[in-house]
Protein backbone atom coordinates (compact mmCIF):
# COMPACT_ATOMS: atom_id res chain seq x y z
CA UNK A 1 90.51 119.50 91.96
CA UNK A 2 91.96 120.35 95.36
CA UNK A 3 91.95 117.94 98.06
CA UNK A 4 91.60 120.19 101.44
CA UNK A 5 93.78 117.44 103.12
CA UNK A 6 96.49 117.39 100.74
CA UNK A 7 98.32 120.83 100.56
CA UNK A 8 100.33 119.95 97.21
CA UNK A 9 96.90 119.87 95.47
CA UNK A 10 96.18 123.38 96.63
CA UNK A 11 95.98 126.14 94.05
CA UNK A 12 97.54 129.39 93.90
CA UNK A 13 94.69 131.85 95.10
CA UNK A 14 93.85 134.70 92.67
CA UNK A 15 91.10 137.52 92.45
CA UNK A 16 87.77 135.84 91.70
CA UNK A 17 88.71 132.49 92.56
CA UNK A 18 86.24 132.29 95.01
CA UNK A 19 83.25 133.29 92.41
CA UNK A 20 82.84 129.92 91.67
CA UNK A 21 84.24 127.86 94.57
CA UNK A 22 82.27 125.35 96.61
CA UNK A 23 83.70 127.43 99.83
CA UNK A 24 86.52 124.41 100.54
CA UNK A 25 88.00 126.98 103.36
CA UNK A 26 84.53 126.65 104.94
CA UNK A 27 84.87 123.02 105.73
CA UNK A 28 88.22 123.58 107.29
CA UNK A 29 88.32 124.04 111.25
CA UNK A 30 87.96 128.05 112.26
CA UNK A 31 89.52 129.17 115.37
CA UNK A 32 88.48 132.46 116.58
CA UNK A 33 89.25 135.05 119.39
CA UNK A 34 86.39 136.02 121.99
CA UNK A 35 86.29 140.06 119.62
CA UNK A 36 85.26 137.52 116.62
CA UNK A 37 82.46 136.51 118.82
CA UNK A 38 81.94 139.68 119.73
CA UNK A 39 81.61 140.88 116.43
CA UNK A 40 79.38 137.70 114.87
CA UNK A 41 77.16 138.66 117.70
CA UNK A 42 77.54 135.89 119.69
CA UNK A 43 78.97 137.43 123.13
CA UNK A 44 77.91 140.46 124.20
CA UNK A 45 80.44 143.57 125.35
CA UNK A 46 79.42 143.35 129.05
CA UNK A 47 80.32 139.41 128.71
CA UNK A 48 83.89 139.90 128.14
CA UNK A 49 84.11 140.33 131.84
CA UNK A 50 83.55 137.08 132.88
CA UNK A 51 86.15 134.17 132.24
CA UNK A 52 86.66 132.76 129.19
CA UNK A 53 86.36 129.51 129.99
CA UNK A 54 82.52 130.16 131.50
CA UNK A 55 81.51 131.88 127.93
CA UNK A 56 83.16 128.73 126.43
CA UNK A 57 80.82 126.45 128.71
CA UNK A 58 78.06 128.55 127.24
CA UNK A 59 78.88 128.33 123.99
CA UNK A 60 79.46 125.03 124.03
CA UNK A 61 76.26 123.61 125.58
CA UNK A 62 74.59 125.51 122.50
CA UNK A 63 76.74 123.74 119.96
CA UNK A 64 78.15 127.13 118.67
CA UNK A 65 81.93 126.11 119.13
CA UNK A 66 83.58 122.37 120.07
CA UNK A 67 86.79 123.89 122.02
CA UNK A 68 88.37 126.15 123.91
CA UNK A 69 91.96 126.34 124.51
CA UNK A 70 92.54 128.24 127.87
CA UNK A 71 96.00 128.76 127.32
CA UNK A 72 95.41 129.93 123.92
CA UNK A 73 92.51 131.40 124.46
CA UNK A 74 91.63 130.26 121.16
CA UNK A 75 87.86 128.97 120.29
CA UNK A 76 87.43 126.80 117.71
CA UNK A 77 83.59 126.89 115.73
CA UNK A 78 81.43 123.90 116.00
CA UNK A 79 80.57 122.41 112.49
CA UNK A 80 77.76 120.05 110.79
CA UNK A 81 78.37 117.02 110.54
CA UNK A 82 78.80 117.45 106.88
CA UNK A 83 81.57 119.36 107.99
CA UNK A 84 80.64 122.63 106.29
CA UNK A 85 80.99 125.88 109.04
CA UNK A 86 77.76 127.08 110.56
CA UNK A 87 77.64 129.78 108.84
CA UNK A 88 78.13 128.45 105.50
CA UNK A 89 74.84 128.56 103.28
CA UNK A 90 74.45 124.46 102.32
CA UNK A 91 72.89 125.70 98.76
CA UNK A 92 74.21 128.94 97.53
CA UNK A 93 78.04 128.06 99.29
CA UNK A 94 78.47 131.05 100.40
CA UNK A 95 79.27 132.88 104.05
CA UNK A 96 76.02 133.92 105.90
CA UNK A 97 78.04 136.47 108.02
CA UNK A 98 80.76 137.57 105.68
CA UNK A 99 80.85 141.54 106.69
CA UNK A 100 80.91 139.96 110.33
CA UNK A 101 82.85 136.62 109.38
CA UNK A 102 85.89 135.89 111.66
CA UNK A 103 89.87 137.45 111.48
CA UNK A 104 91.04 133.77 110.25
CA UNK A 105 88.43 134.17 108.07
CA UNK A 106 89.35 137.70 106.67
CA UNK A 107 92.83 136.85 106.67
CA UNK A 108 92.38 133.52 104.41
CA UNK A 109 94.25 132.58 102.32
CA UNK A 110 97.13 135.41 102.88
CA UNK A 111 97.30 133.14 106.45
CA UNK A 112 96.50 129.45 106.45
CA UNK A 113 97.75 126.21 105.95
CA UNK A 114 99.68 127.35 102.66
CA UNK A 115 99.84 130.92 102.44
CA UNK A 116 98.32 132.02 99.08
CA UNK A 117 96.99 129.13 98.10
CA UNK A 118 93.47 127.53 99.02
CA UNK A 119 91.47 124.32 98.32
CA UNK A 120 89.70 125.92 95.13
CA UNK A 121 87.08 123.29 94.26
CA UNK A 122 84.64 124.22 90.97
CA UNK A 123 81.06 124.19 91.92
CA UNK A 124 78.89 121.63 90.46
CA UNK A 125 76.87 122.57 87.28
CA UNK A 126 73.91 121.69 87.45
């Protein structure tokens, strides 16, 4: 089993990997641009003309993301405290927003902490 910490322990990613995954990627941080919150909804079109850091303060106070990096201009999602992404369903382990889901999102695990590998972990039988 993968260890999301420990990239040696991370397996080669292949088609249908993620059928039966616990969604390790989803417990990993997400950064995000402000067009990912435009697209999840989040920030509104007419929005993107006021600064970044004021939608950041906004977002913020609701708990949606836990930084912003100005230089960057980078957001980075808020999580539970179980660690799991907001958007991650806590029973079925799967992405609540995945036609809308975020570029680092789309882009994983082509781009990531080891490209073309993830932290595959089996779900739990029950």
């Amino acid at each position: 089993m993968a260890d999301i910490e420990r990239l040696e322990t991370w397996v080669k990613y292949r088609k249908g990997l993620c059928d039966d995954c616990r969604g390790s990627c989803c417990t990993m941080p997400v950064e995000v641009k402000v067009f990912d919150l435009v697209r999840l909804g989040l920030v509104d079109e007419f929005e993107l003309e006021e600064p970044l850091k004021q939608i950041a303060k906004r977002l913020e106070k609701q708990r949606i993301i836990r930084h912003f990096n100005a230089k960057t201009e980078l957001f980075i999602l808020a999580q539970r405290s179980n660690g799991d992404c907001l958007y991650l369903d806590a029973q079925l382990r799967r992405c609540t927003v995945y036609e809308n889901r975020p570029e680092t999102c789309r882009k994983h695990p082509i781009v990531g902490p080891k490209s073309g590998y993830c932290a595959y972990t089996p779900q739990l039988k029950v």
